[in-house]
Protein backbone atom coordinates (compact mmCIF):
# COMPACT_ATOMS: atom_id res chain seq x y z
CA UNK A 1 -20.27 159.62 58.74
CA UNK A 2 -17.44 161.86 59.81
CA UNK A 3 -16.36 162.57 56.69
CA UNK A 4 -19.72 164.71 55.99
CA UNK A 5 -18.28 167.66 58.50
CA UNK A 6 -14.59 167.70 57.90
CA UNK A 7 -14.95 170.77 56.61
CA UNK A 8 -16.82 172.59 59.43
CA UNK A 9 -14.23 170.54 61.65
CA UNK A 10 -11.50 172.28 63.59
CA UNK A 11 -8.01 171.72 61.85
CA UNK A 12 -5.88 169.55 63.64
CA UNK A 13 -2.61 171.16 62.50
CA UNK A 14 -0.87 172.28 59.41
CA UNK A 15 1.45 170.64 56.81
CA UNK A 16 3.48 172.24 54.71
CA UNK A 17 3.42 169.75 51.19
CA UNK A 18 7.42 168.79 50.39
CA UNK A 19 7.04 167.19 47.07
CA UNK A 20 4.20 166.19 44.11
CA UNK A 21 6.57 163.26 42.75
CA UNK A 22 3.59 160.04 42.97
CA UNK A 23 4.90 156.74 42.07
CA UNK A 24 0.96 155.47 41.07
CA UNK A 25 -1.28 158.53 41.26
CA UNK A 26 -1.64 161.94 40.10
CA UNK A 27 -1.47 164.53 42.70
CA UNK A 28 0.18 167.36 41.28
CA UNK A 29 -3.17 168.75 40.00
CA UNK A 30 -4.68 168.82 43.70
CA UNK A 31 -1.50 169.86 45.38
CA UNK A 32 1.46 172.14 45.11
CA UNK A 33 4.57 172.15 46.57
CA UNK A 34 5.18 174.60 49.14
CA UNK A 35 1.66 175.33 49.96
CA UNK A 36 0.39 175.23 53.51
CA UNK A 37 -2.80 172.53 54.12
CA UNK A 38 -5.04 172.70 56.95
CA UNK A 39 -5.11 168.64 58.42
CA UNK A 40 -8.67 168.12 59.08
CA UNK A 41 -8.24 163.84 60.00
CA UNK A 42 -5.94 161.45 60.00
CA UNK A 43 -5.18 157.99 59.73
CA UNK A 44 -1.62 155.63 59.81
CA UNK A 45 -0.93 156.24 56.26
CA UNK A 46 -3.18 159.52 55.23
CA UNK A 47 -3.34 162.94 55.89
CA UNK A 48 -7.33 164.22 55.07
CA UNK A 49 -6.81 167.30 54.05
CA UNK A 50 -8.89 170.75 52.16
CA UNK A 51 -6.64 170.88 48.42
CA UNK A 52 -6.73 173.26 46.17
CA UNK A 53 -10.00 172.16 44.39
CA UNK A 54 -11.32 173.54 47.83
CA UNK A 55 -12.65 169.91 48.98
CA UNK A 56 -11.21 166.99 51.25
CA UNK A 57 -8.97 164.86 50.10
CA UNK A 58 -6.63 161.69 51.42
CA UNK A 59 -3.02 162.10 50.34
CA UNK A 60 0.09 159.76 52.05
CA UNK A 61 2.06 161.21 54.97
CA UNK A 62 4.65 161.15 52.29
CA UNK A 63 3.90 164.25 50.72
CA UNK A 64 4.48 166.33 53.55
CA UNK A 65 6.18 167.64 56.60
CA UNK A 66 4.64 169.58 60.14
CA UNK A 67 4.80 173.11 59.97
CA UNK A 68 6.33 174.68 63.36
């Protein structure tokens, strides 16, 4: 039950989001482009991350590039 602490959770390193163009979801409601996210887990194909409704959510490694 990781998922229960992500936010207490150190962040694991920070993504800048490059684009809110989904082929099959909406995202452009929970993201914005340009905007800095904290990664808090991640997987192959998902960045877990704190959006701008304030909670966790999964969004594909597509949407964004690693801040340097």
């Amino acid at each position: 039950m990781i998922h229960t602490s992500w936010n207490e959770r150190e962040t694991i390193k920070t993504l800048k989001c490059v684009h809110t163009d989904a082929k099959k979801y909406i995202v452009n409601n929970k993201l914005t482009s340009g905007k800095v996210y904290e990664v808090k887990n991640e997987t192959d194909e998902f960045y877990f991350i704190i959006d701008n409704s304030g909670k966790i959510g999964g969004y594909y490694k597509e949407y964004f590039e690693e801040v340097k």
